[in-house]
N, C-alpha and C. Protein backbone atom coordinates (compact mmCIF):
# COMPACT_ATOMS: atom_id res chain seq x y z
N UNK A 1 24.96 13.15 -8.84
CA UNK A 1 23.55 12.87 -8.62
C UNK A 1 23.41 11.50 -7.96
N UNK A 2 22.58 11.15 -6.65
CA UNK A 2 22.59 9.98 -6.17
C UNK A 2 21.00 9.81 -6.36
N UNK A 3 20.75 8.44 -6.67
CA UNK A 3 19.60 8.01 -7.14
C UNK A 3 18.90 6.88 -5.71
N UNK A 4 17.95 7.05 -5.39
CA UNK A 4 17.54 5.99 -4.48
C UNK A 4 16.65 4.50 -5.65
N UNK A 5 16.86 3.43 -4.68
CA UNK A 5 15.47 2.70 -5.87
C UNK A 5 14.30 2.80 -4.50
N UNK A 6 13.00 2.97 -5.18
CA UNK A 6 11.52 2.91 -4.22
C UNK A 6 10.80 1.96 -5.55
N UNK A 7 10.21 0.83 -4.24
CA UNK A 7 9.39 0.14 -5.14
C UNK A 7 7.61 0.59 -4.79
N UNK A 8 7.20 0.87 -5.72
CA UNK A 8 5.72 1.77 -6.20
C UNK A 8 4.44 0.39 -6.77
N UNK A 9 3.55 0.42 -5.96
CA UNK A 9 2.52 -0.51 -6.41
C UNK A 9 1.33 0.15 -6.55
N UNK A 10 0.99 0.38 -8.27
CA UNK A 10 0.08 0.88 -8.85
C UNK A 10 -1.30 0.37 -8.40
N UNK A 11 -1.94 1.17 -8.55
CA UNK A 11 -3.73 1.09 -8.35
C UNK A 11 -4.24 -0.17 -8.59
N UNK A 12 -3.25 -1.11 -10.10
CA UNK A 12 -3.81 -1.96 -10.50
C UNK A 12 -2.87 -3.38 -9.41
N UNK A 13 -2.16 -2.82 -8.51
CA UNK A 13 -1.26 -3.65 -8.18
C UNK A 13 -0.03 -4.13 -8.44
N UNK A 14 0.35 -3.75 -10.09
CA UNK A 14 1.64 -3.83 -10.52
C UNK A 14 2.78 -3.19 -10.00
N UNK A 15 3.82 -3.72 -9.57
CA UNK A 15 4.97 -3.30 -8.76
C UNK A 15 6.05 -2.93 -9.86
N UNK A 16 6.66 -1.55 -9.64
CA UNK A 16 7.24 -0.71 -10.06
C UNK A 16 8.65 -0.75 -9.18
N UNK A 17 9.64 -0.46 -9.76
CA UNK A 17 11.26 -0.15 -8.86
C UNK A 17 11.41 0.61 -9.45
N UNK A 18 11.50 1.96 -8.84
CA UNK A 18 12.31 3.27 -10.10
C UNK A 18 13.26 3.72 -9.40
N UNK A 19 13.70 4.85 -10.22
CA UNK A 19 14.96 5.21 -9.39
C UNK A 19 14.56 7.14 -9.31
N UNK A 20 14.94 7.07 -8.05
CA UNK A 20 14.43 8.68 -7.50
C UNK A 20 15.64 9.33 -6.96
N UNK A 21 15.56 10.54 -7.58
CA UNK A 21 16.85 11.11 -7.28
C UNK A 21 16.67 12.23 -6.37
N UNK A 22 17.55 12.02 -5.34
CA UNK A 22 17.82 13.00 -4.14
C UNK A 22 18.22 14.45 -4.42
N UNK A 23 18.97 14.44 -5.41
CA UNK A 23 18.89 16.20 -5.59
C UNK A 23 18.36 16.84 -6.24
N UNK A 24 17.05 16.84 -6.24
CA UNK A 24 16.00 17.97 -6.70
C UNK A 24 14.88 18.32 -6.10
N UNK A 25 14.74 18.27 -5.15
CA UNK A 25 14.05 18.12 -3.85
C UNK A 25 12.72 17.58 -4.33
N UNK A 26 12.40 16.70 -4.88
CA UNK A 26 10.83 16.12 -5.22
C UNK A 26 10.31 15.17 -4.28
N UNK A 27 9.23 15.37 -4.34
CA UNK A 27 8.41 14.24 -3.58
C UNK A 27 8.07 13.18 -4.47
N UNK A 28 7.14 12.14 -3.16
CA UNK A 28 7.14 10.63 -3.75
C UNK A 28 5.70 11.12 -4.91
N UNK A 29 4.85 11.95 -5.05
CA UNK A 29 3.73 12.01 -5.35
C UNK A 29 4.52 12.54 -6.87
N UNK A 30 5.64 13.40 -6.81
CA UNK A 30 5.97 13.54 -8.09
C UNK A 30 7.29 12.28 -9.07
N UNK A 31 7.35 11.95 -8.30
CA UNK A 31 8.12 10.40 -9.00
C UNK A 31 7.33 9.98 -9.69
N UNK A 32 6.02 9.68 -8.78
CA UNK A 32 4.67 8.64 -9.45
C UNK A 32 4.19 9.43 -10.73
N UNK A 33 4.01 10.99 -10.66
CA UNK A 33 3.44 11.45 -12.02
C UNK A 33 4.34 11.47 -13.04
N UNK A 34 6.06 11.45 -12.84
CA UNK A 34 7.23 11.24 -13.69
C UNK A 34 6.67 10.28 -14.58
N UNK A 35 7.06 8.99 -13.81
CA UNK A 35 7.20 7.20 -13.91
C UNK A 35 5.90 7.32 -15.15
N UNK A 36 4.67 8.19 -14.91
CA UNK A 36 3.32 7.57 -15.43
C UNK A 36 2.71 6.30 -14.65
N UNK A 37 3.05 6.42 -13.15
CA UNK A 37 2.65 5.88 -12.60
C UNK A 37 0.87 5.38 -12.22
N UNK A 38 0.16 6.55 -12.61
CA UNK A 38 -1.09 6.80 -12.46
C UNK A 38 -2.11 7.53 -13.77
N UNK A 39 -2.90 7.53 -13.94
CA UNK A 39 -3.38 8.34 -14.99
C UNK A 39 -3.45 9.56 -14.74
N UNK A 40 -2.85 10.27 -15.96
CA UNK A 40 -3.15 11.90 -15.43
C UNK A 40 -4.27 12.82 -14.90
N UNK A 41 -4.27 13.22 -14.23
CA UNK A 41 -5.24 13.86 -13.41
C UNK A 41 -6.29 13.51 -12.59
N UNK A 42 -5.19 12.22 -12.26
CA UNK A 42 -5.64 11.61 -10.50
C UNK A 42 -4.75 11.59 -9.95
N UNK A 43 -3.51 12.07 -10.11
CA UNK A 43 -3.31 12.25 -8.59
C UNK A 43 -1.94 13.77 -8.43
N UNK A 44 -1.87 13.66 -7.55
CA UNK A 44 -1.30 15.07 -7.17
C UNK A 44 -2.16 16.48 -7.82
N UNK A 45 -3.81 16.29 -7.66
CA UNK A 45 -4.77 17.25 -8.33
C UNK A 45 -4.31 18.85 -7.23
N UNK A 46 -3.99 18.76 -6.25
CA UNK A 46 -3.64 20.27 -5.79
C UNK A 46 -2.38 20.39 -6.09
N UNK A 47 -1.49 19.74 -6.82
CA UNK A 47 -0.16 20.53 -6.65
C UNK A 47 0.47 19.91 -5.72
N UNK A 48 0.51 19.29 -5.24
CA UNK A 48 1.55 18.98 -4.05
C UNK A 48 1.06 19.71 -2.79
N UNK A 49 0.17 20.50 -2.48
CA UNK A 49 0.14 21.28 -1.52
C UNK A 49 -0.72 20.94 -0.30
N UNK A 50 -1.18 19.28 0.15
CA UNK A 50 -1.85 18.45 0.83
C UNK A 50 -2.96 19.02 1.31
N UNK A 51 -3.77 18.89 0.10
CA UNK A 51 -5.13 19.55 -0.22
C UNK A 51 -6.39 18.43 -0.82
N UNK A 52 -6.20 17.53 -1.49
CA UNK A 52 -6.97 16.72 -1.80
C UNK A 52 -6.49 14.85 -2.17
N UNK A 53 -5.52 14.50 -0.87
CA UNK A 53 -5.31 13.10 -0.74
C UNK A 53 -5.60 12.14 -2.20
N UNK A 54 -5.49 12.84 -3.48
CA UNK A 54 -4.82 11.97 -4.55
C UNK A 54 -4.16 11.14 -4.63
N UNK A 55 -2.95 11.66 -3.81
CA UNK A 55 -1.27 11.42 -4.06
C UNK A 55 -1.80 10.40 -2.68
N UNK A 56 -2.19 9.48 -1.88
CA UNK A 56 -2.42 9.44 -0.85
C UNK A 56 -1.64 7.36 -1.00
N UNK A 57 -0.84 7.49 0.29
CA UNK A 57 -0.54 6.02 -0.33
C UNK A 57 0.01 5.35 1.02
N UNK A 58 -0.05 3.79 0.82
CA UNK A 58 0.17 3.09 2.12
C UNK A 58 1.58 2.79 2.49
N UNK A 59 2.59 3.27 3.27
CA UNK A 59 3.85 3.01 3.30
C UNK A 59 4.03 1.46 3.75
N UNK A 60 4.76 0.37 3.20
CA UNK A 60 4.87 -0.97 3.35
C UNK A 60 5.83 -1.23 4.26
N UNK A 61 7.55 -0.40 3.96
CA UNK A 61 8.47 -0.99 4.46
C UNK A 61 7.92 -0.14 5.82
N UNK A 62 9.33 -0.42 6.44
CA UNK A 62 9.84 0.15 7.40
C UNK A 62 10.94 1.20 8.04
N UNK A 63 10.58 2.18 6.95
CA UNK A 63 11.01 3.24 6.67
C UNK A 63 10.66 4.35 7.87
N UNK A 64 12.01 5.48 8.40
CA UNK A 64 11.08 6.22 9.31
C UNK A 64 11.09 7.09 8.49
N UNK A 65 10.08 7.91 8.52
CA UNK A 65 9.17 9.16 7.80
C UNK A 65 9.47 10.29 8.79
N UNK A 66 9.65 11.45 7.86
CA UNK A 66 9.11 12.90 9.05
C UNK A 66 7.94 13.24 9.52
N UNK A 67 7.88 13.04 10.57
CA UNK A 67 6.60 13.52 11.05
C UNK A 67 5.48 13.88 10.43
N UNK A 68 4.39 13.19 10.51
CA UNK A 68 3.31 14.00 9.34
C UNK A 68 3.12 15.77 10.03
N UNK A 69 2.88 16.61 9.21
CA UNK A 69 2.45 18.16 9.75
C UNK A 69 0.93 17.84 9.95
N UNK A 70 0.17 18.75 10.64
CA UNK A 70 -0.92 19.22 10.93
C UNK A 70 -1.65 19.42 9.77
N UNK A 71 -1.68 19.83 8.58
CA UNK A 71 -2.30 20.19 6.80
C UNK A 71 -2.26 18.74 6.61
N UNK A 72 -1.39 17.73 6.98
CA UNK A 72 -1.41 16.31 6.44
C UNK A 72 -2.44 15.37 7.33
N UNK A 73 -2.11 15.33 8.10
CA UNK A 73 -2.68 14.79 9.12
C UNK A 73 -4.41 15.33 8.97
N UNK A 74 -4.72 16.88 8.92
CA UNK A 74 -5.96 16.79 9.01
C UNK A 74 -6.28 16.43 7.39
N UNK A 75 -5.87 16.77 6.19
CA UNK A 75 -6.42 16.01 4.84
C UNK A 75 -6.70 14.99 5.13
N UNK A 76 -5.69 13.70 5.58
CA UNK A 76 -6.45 12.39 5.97
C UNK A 76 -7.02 11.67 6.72
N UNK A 77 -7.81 12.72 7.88
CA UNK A 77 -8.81 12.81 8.79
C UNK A 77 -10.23 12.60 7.44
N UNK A 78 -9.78 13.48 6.77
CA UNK A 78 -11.04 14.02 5.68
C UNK A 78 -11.12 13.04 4.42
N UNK A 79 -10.09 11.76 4.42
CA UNK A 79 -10.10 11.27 2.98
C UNK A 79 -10.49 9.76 2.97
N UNK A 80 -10.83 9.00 2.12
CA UNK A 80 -11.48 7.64 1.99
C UNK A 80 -10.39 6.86 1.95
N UNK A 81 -10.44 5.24 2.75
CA UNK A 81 -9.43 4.59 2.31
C UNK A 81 -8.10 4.84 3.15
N UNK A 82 -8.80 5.62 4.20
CA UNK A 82 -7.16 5.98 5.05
C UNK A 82 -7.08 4.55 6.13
N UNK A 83 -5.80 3.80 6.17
CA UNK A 83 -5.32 3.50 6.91
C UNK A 83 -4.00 3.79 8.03
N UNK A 84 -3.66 2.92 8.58
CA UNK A 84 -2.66 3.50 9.91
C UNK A 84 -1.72 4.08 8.93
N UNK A 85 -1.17 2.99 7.76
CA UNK A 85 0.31 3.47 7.21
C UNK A 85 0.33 4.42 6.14
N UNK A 86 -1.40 5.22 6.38
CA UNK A 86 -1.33 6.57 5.06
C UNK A 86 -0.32 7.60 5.56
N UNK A 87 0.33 7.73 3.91
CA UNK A 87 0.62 9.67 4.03
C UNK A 87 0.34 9.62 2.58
N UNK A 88 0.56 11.15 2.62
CA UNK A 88 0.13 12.16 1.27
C UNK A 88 2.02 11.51 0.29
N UNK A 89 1.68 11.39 -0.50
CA UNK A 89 3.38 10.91 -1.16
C UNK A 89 3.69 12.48 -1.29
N UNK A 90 2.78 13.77 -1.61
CA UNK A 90 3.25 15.05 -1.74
C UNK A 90 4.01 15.40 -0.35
N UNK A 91 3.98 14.86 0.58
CA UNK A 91 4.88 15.38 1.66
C UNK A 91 5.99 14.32 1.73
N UNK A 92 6.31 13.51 1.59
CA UNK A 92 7.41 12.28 1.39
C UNK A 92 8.69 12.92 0.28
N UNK A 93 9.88 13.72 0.88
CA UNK A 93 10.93 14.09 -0.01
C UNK A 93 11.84 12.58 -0.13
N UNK A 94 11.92 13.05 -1.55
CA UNK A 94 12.72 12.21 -1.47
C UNK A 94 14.37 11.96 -0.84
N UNK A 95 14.90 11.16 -0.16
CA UNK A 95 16.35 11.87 0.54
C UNK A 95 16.99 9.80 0.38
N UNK A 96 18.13 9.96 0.68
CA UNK A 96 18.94 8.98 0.32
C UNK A 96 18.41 7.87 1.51
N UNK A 97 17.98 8.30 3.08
CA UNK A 97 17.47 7.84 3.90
C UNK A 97 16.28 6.85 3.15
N UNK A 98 15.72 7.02 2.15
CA UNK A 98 14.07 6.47 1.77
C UNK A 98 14.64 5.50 0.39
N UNK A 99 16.16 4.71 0.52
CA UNK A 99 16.66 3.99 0.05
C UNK A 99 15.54 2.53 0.03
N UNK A 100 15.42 1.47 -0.85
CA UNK A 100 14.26 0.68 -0.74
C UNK A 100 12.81 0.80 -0.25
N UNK A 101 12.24 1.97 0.04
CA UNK A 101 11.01 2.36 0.72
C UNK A 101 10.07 1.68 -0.15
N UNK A 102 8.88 1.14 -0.10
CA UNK A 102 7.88 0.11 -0.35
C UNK A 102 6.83 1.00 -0.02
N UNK A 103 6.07 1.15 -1.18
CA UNK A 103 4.45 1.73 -0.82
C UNK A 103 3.74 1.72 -2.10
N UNK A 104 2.37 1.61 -1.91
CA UNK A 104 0.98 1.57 -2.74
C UNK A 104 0.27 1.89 -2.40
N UNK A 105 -0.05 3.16 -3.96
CA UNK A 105 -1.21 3.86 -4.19
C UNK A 105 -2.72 3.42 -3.80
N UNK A 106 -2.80 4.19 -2.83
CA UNK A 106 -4.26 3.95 -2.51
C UNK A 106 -5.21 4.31 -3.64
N UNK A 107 -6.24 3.09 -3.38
CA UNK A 107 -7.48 3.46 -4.87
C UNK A 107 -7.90 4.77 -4.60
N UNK A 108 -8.23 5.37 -6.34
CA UNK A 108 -8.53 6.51 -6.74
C UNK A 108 -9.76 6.46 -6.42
N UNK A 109 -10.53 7.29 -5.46
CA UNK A 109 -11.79 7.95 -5.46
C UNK A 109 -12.47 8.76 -6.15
């Protein structure tokens, strides 16, 4: 099992380092509900299925990302609080590539 560390900055601003593991194919939106990163039932409210920008968060480092899809891209056409460096953390897998990745939870709407 190889573990990445991602440092996670909560709603309230508190900075988090956890460790996310590459073989189970999870996303960053489900690390954060692992960790108790957020209060339950704000965020990842569809499931992972980039439907209601919960999970929605600002990437810091300089990490390259996969391409946002078209379902992502238009959710955060539609969501509050979007800036340039939003994605959905439900589309963000985790992979050994996203080694130190830096991002914070955009405020809960």
């Amino acid at each position: 099992m190889t573990d990445v560390k991602i440092t996670i900055i909560d709603r309230q601003g508190v900075k988090h380092e956890v460790d996310a593991p590459t073989d189970m194919n999870m996303n960053l939106m489900e690390i954060v509900r692992s960790y108790e990163l957020a209060p339950e039932g704000t965020i990842g409210i569809c499931g992972g299925m980039a439907m209601c920008a919960s999970c929605q968060c600002y990437v810091l480092s300089d990490h390259e990302l996969p391409e946002m899809s078209y379902d992502e891209d238009l959710m955060l056409s539609e969501a509050f609080n979007v800036q340039e460096n939003s994605r959905l953390g439900c589309q963000i897998f985790i992979k050994e590539e996203l080694e130190g990745l830096e991002v914070e939870l955009a405020p809960e709407v």
